[in-house]
N, C-alpha and C. Protein backbone atom coordinates (compact mmCIF):
# COMPACT_ATOMS: atom_id res chain seq x y z
N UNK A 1 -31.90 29.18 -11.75
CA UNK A 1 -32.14 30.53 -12.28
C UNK A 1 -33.58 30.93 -11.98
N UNK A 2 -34.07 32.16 -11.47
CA UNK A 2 -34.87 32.52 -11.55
C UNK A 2 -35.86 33.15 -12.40
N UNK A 3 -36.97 32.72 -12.53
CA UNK A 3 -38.21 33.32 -14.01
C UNK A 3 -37.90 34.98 -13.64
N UNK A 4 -38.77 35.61 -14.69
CA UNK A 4 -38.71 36.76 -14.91
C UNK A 4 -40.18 36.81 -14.21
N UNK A 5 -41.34 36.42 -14.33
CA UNK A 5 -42.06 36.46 -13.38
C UNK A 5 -41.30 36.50 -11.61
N UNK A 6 -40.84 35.40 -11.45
CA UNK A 6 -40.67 35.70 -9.72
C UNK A 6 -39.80 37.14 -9.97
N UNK A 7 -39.41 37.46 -10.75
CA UNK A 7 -38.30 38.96 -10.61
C UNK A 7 -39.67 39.75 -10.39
N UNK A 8 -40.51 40.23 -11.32
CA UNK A 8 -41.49 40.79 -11.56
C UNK A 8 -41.96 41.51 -10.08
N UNK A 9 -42.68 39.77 -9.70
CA UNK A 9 -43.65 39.75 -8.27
C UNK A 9 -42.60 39.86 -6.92
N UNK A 10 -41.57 39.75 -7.01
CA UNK A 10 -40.39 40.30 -6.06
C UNK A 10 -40.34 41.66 -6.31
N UNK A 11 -40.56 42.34 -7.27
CA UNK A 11 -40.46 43.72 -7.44
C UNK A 11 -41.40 44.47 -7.31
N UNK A 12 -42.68 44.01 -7.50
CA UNK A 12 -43.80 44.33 -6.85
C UNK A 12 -43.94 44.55 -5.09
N UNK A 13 -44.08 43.77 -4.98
CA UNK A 13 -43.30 42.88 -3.17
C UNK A 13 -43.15 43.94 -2.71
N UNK A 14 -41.93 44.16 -3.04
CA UNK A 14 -40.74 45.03 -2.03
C UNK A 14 -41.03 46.36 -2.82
N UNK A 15 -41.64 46.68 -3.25
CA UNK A 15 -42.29 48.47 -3.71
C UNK A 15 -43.05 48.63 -2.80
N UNK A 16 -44.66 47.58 -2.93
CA UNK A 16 -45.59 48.00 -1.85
C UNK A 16 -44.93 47.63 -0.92
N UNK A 17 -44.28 47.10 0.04
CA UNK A 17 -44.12 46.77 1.38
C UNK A 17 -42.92 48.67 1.78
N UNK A 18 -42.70 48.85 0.99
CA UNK A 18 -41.37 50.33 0.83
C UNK A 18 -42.92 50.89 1.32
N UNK A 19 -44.02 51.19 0.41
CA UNK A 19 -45.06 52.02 0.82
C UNK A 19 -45.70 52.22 2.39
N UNK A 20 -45.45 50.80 2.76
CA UNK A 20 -45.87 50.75 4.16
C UNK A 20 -45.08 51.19 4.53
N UNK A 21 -43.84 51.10 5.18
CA UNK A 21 -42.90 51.80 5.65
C UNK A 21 -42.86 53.68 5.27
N UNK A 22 -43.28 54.25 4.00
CA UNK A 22 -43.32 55.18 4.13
C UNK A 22 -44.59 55.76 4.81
N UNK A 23 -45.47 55.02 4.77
CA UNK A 23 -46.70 55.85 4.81
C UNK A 23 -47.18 55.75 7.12
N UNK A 24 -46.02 55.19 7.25
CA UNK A 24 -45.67 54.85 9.34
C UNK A 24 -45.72 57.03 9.12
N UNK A 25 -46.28 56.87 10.59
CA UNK A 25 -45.72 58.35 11.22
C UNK A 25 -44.54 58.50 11.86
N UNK A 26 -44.45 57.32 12.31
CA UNK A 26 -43.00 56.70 13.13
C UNK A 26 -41.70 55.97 12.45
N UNK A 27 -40.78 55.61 12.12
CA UNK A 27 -39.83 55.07 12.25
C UNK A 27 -38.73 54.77 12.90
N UNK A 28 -38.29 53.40 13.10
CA UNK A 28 -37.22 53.24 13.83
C UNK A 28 -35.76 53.35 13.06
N UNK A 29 -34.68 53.52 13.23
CA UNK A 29 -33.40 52.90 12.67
C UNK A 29 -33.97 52.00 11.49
N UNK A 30 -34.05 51.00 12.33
CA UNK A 30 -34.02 49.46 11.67
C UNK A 30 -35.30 49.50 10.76
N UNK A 31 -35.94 50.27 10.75
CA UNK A 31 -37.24 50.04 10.02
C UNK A 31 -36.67 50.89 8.64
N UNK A 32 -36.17 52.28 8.72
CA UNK A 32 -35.52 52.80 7.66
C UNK A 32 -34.49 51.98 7.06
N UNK A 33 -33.68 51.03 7.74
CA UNK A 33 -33.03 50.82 6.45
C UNK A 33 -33.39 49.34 5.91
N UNK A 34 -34.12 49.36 6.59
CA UNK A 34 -35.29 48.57 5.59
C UNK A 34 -36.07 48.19 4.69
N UNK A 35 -36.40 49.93 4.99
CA UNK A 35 -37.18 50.61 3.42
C UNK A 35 -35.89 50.82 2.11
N UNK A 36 -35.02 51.12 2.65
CA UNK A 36 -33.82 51.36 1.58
C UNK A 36 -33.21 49.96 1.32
N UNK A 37 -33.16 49.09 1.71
CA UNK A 37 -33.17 48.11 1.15
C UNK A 37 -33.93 47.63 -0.01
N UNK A 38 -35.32 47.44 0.57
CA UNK A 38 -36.46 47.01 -0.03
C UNK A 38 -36.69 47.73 -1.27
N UNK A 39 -36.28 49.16 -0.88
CA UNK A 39 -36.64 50.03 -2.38
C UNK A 39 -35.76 49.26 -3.52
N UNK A 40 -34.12 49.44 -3.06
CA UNK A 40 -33.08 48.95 -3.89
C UNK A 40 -33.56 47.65 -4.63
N UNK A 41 -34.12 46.42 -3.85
CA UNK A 41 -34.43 45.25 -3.52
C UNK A 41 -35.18 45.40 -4.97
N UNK A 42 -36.15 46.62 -4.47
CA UNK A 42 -37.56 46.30 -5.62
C UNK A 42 -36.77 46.97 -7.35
N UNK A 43 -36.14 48.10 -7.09
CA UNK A 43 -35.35 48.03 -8.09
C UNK A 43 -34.63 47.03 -8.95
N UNK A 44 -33.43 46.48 -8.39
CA UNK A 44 -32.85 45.75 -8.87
C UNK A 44 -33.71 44.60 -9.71
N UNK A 45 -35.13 44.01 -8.75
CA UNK A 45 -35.45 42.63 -9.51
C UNK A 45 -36.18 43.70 -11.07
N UNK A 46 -36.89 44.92 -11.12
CA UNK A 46 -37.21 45.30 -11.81
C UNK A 46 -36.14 45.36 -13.14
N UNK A 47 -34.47 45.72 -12.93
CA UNK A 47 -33.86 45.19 -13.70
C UNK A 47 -33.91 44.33 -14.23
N UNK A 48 -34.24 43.08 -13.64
CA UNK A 48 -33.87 41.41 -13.84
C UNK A 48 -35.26 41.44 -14.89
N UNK A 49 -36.53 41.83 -14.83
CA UNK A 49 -37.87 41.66 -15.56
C UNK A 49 -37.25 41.79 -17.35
N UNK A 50 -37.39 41.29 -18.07
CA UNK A 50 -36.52 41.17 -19.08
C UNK A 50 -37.51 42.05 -20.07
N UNK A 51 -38.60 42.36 -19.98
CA UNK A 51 -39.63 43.18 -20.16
C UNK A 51 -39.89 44.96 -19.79
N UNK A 52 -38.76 44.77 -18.78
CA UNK A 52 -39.16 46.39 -18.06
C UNK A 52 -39.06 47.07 -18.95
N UNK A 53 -39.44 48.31 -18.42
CA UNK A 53 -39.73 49.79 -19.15
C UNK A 53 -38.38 50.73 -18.19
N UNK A 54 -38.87 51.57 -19.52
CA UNK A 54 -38.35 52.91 -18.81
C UNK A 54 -39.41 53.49 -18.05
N UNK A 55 -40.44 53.38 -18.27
CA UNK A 55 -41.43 53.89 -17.12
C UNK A 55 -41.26 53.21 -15.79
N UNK A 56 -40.66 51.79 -15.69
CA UNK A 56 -40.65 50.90 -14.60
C UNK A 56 -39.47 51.93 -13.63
N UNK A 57 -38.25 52.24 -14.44
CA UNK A 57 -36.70 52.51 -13.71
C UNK A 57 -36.95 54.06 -13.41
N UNK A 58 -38.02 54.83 -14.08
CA UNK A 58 -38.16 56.20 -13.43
C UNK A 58 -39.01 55.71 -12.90
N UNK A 59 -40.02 55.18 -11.88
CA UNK A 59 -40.53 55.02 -11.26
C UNK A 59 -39.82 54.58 -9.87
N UNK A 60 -39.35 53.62 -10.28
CA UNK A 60 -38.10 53.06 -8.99
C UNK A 60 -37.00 53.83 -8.74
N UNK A 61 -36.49 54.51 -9.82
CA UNK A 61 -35.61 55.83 -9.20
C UNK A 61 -36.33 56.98 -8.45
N UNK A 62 -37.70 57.38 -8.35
CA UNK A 62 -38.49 57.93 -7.84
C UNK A 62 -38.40 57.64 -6.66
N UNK A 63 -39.28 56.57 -5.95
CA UNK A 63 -39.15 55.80 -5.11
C UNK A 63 -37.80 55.81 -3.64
N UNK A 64 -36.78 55.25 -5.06
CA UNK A 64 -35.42 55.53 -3.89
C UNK A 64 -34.91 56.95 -3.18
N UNK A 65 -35.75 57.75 -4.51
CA UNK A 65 -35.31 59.54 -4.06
C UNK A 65 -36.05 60.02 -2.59
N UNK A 66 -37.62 59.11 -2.80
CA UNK A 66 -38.30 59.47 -1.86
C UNK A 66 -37.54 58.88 -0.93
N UNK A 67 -37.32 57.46 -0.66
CA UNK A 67 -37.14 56.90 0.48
C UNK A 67 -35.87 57.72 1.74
N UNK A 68 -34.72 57.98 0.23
CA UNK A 68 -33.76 58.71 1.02
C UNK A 68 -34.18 60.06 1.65
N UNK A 69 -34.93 60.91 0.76
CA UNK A 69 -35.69 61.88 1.55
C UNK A 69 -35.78 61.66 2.43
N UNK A 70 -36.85 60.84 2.79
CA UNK A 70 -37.67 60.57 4.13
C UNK A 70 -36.76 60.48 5.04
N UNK A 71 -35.57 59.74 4.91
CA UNK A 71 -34.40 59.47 6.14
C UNK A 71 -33.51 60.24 6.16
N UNK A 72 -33.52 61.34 5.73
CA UNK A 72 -32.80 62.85 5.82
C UNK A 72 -31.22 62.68 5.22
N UNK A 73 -31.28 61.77 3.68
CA UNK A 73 -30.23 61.63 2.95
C UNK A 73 -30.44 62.21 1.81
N UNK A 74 -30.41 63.76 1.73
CA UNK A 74 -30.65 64.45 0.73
C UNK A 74 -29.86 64.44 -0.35
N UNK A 75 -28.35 64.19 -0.44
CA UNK A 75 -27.87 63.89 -1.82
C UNK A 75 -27.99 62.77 -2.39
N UNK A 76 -28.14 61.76 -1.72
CA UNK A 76 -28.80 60.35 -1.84
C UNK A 76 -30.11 60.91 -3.09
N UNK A 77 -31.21 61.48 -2.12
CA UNK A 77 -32.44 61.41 -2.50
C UNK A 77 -32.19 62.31 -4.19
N UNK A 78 -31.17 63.34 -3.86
CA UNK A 78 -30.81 64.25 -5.00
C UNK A 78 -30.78 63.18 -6.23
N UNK A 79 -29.72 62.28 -5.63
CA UNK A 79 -29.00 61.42 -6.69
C UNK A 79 -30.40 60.89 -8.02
N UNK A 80 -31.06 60.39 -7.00
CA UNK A 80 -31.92 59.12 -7.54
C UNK A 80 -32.91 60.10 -8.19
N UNK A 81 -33.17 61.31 -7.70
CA UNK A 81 -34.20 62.41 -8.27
C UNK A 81 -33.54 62.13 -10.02
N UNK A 82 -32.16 62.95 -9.98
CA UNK A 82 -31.65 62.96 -11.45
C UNK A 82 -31.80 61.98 -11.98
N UNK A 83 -31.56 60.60 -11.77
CA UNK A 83 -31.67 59.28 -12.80
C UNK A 83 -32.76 59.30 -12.85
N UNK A 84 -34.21 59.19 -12.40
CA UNK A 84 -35.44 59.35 -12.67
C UNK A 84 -35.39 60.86 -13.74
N UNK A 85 -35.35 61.66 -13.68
CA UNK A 85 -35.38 62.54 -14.62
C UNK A 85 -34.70 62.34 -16.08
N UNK A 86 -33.36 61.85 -15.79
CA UNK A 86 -32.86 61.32 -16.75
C UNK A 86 -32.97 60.42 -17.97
N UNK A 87 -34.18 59.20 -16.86
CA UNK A 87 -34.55 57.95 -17.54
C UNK A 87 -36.33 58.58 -17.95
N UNK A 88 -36.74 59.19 -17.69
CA UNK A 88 -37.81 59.88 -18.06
C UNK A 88 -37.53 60.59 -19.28
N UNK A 89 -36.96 61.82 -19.53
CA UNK A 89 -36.68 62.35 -20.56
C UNK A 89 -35.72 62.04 -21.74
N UNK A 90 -35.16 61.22 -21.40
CA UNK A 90 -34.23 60.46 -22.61
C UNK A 90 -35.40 59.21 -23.49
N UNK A 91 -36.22 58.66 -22.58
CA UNK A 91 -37.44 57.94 -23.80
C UNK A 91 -39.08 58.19 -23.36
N UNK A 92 -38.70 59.94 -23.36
CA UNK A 92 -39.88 60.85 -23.89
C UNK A 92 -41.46 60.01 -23.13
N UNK A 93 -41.20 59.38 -21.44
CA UNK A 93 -42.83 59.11 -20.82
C UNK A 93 -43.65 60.27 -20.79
N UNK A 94 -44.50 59.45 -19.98
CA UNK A 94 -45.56 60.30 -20.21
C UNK A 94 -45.26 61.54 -19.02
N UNK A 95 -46.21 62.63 -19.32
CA UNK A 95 -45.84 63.80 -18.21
C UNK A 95 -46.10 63.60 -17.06
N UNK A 96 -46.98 62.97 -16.61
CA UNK A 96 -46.93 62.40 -15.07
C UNK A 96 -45.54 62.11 -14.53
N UNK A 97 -45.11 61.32 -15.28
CA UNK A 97 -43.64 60.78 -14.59
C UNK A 97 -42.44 61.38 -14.87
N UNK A 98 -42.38 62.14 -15.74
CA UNK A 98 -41.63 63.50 -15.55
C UNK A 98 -41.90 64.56 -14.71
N UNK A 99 -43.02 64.91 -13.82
CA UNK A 99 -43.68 65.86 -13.52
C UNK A 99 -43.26 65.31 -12.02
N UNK A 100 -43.38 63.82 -12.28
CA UNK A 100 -42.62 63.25 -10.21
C UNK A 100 -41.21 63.31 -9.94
N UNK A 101 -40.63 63.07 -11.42
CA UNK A 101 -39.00 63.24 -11.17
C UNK A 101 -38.75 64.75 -11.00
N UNK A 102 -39.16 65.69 -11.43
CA UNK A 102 -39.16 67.22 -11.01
C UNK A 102 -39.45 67.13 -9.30
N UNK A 103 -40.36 66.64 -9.33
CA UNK A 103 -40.80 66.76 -7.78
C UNK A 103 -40.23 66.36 -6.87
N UNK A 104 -39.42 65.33 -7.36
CA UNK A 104 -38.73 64.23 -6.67
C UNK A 104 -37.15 65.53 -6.25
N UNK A 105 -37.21 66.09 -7.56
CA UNK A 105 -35.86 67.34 -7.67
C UNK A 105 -36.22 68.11 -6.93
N UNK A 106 -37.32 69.05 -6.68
CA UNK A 106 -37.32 69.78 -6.03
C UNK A 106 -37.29 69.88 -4.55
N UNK A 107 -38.07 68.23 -4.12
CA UNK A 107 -38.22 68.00 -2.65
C UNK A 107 -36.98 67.87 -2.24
N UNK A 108 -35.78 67.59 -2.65
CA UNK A 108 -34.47 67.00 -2.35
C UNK A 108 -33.67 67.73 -2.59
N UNK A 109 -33.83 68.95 -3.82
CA UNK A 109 -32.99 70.09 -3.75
C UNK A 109 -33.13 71.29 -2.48
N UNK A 110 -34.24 70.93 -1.64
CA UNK A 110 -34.84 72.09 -0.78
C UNK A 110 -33.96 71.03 0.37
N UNK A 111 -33.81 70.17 0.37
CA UNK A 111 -33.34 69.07 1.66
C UNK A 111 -31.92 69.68 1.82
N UNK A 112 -31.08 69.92 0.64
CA UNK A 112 -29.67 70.08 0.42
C UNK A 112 -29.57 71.83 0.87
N UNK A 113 -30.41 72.23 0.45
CA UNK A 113 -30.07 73.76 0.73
C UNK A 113 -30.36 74.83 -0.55
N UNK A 114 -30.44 74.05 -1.50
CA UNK A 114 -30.82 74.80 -2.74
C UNK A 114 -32.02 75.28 -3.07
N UNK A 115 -32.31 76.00 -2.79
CA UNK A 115 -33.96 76.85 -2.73
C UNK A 115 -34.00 77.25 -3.66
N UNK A 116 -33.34 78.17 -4.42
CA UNK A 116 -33.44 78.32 -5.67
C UNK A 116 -33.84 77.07 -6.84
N UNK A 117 -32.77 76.27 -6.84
CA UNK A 117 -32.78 74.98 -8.00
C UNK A 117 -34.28 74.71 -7.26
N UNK A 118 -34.69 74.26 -5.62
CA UNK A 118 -35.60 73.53 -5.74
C UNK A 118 -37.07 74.10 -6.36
N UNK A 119 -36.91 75.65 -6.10
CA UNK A 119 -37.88 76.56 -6.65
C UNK A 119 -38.33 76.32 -8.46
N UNK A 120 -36.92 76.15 -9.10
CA UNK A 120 -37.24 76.06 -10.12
C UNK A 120 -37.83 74.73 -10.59
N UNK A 121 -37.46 73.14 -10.05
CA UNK A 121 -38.05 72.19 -10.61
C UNK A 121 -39.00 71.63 -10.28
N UNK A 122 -39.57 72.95 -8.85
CA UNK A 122 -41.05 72.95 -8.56
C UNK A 122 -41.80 73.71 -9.74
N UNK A 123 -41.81 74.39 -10.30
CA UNK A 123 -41.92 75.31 -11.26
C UNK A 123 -42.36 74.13 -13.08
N UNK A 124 -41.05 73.36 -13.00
CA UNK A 124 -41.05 73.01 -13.78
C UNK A 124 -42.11 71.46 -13.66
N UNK A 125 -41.97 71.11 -12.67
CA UNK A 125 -43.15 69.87 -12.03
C UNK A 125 -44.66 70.54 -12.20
N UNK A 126 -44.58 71.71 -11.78
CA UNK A 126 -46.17 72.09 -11.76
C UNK A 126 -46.70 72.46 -13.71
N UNK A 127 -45.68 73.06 -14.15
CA UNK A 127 -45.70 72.72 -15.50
C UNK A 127 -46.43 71.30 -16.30
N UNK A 128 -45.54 70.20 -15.88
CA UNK A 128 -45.92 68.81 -16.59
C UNK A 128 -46.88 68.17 -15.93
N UNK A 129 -47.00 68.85 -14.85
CA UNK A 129 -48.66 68.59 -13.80
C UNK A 129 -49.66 68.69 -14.85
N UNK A 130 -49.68 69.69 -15.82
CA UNK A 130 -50.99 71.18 -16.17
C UNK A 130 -51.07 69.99 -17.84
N UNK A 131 -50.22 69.06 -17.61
CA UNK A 131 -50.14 68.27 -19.46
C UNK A 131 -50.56 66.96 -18.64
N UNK A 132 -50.93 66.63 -17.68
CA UNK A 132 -51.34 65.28 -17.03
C UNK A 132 -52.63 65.05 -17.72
N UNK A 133 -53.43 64.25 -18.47
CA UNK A 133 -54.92 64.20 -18.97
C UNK A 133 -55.63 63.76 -17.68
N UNK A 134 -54.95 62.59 -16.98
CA UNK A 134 -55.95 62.15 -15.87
C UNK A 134 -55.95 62.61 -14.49
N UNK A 135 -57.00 63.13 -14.29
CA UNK A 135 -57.32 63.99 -13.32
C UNK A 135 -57.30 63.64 -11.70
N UNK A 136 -57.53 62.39 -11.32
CA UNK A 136 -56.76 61.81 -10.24
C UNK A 136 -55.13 61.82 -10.44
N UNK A 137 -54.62 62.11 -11.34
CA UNK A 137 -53.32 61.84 -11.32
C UNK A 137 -52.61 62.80 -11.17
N UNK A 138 -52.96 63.96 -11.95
CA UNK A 138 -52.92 65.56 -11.76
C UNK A 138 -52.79 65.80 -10.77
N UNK A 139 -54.19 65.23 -9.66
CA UNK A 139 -54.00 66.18 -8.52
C UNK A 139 -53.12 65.62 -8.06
N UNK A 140 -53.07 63.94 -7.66
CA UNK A 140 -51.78 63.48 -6.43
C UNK A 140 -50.87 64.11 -7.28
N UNK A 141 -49.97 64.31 -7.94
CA UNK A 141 -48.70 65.24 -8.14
C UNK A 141 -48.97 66.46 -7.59
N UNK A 142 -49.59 67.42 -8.00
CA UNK A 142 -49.87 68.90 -7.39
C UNK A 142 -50.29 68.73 -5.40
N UNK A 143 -50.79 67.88 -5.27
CA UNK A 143 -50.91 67.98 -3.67
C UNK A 143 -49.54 67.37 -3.07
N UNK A 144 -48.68 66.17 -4.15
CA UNK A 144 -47.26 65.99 -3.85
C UNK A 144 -46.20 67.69 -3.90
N UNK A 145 -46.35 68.07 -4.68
CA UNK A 145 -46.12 69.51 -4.75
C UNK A 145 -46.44 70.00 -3.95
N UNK A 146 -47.37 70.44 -3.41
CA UNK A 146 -47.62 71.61 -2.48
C UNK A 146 -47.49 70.95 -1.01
N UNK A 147 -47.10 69.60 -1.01
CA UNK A 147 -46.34 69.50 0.44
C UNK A 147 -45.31 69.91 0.52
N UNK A 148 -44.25 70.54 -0.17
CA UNK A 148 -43.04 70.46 -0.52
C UNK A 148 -42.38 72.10 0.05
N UNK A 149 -43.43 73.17 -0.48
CA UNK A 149 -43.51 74.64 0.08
C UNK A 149 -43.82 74.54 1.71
């Protein structure tokens, strides 16, 4: 059986290594589903942490929304947007991470075709932006936002 530590640092792992992969200008095939692995990967052990948060699973539902984004699987990315929103507002985090699952909605509702919906949970992201206290944190959401227009 495996510790809840190695779950932990496996979940760590495979988040940052997802980052590298997003942050390429390039991707191959094989390199994308890589990252969607790895995201899932980093998810799942975050399950296994017998400690996690709900801040941990909207974070990693974040994550997967982005990843599918990025590889032009917009109901995918839709999907994982809502469970991050879901798992955010059902045990009341902080507004930062409600403010990414909006974002996460809006970038992925604009992917699908919904300009409207995505209009509005840009709307509603820049909202829980304006309740962020920390000011590095504020902005990366709002400059995550305004890549999105």
């Amino acid at each position: 059986m495996t510790s809840t530590f190695s779950h932990k640092q496996m979940a760590v792992n495979c988040f940052n290594e997802v980052w590298e992969y997003l942050e390429l200008s390039e991707r191959t095939k094989l390199d994308e589903e890589k990252m969607i692995h790895l995201a899932h990967s980093s998810f799942y052990h975050w399950t296994q942490v017998e400690d996690h948060t709900p801040q941990n699973l909207s974070i990693g539902y974040w994550q997967l929304s982005r990843v599918y984004g990025v590889v032009n699987l917009g109901e995918r990315s839709f999907y994982f947007a809502e469970r991050s929103l879901e798992v955010s507002v059902e045990n009341d985090i902080e507004p930062f991470y409600i403010g990414y699952a909006y974002e996460a909605l809006s970038r992925s509702a604009r992917m699908i075709g919904k300009t409207d919906l995505s209009h509005k949970y840009y709307r509603l992201a820049m909202d829980f932006a304006q309740k962020v206290h920390d000011d590095n944190s504020k902005e990366m959401l709002v400059v995550d936002l305004e890549s999105i227009k």
